[in-house]
Each structure stands twice: as C-alpha cells, then as structure tokens.
Protein backbone atom coordinates (compact mmCIF):
# COMPACT_ATOMS: atom_id res chain seq x y z
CA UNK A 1 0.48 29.35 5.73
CA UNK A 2 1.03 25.80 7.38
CA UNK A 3 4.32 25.03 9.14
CA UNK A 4 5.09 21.63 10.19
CA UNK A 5 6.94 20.20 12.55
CA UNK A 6 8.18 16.34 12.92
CA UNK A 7 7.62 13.89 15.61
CA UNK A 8 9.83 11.33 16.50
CA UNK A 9 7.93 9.05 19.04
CA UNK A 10 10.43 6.45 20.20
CA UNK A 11 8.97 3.68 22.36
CA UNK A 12 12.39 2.01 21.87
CA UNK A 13 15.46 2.63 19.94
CA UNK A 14 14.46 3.35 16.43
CA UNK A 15 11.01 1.43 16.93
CA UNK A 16 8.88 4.16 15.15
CA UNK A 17 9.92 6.90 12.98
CA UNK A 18 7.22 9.69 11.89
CA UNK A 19 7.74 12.13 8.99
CA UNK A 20 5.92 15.56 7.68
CA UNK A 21 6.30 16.77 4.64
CA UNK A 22 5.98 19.68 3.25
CA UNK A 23 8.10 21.16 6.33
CA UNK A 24 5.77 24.22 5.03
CA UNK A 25 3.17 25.34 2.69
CA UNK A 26 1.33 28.21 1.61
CA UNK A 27 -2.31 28.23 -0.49
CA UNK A 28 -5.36 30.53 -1.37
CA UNK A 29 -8.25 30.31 0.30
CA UNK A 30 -10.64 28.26 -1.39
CA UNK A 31 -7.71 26.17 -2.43
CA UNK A 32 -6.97 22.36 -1.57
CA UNK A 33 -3.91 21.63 0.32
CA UNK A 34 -2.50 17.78 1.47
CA UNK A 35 -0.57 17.07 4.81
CA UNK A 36 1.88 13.98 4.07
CA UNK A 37 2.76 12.33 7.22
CA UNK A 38 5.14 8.81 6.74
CA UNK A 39 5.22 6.04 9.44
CA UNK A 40 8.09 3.44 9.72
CA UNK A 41 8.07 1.33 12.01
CA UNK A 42 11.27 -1.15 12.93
CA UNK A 43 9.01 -4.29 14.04
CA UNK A 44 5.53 -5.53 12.70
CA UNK A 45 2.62 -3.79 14.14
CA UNK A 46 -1.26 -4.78 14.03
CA UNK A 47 -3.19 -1.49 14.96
CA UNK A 48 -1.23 2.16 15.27
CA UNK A 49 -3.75 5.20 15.96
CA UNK A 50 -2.89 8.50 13.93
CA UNK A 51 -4.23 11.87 15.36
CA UNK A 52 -3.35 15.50 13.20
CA UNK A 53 -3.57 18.43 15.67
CA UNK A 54 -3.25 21.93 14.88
CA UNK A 55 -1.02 24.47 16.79
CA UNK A 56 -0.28 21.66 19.26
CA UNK A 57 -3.13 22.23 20.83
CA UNK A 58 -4.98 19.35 22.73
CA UNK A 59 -7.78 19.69 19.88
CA UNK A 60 -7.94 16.90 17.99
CA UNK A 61 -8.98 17.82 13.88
CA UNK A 62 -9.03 14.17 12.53
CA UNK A 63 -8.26 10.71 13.89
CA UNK A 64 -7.79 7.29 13.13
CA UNK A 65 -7.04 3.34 13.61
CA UNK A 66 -5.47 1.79 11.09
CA UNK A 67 -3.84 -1.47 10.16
CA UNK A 68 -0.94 -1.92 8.26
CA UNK A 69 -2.33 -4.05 5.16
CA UNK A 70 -5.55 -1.95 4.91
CA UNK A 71 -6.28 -0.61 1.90
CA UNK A 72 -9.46 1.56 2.12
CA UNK A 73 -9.08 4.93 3.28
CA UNK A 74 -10.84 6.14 6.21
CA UNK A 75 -14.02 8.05 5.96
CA UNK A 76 -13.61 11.91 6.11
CA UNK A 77 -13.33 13.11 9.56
CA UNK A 78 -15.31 16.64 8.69
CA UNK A 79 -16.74 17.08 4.93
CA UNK A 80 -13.45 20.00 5.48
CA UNK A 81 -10.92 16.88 6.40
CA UNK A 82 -10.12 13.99 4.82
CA UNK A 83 -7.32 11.49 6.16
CA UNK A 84 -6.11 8.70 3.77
CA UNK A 85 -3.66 5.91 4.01
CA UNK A 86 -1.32 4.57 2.13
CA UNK A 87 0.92 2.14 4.07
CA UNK A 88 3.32 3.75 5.02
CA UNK A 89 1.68 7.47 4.14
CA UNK A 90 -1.41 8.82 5.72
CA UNK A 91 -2.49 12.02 4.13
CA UNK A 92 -4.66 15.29 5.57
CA UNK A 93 -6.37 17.04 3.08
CA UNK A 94 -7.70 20.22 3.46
CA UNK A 95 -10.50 21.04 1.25
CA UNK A 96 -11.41 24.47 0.34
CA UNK A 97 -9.27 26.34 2.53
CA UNK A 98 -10.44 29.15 4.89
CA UNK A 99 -8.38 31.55 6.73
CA UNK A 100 -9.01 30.28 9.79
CA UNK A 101 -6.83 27.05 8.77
CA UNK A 102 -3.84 28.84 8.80
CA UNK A 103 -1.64 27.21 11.68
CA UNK A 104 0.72 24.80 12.43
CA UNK A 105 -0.21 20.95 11.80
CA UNK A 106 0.96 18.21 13.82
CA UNK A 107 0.87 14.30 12.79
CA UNK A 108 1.25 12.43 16.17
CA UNK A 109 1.20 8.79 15.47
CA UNK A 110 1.02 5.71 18.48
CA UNK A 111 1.32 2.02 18.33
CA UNK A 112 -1.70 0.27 20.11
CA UNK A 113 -0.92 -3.19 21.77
C-alpha cells in the first residue's frame, strides 16, 4: 500500500503549490500503479526540478528538469520507474509492482533560477 503525503513548498506567498493524488493506493504485485503529482505555480517559471522519494528518505527513486512548454516525457529513470509530464502533472509509474515498493511516496518539486 502507498500513502501519500502533500508538499507545499512556498518560496513566497502562494508562489508554488504541489499536489498528490491518490492520498493512497493499494495494488497486487505484479500490478501497475501511477503517482499523480500537480504543480502550480503563481508566476512564470523556465526550469523547476521534480524529485519522488520514498518514505522520506534522502534516497532519491526518479528525478527530473523540466520546462514548462515541454512536451516529451522524460526517459524512464529505472526500466521499474517511469516519470512523465504533462504541464501541470508529472506522473510516477510503477511498473510491475514488487513488495518491496510498498511505502510512502513523496513528490518534492523546486523552482531553479
């Protein structure tokens, strides 16, 4: 089973606003599963960096740069993770699902200047 949290990054007042969803999921093993995570930001942005950790541990599972008019998803991080995005929704998907991916999932999401 996956719980997750939300993070709520605020580098000003309402400048970025980061969203899970599901809050929490369950699945089979061997099963696919996808980790929605949306971004809104209050001002234009050129690059933000999007990192999904699990159990908030310092362990990073899949990363990326993105910018906000690209289209092309990024390249699978592991051929067991695959990140997409979808301006404003980036996407962790879990293929064939072992027990060992149980855990909490965390979409932490910065703004690179």
């Amino acid at each position: 089973m996956w719980a997750l949290g939300v993070l709520l990054p605020l580098l000003g007042t309402g400048a970025l606003q980061v969203s899970q969803d599901p809050d929490e999921v369950r699945v089979t093993v061997g099963s696919e599963v996808a980790l929605g995570c949306q971004v809104l930001a209050a001002e234009p942005w050129d690059l933000l960096r999007i990192e999904w950790v699990k159990d908030t541990g310092c362990r990073v599972l899949c990363a990326a740069r993105l910018h906000p008019t690209a289209l092309t998803p990024p390249a699978a991080c592991t051929p067991h993770l695959h990140l997409a995005w979808h301006p404003p929704h980036a996407t962790l998907s879990l293929r064939h699902v072992r027990r060992d991916d149980a855990g909490h999932y965390l979409c932490q999401v910065t703004l690179e200047i």
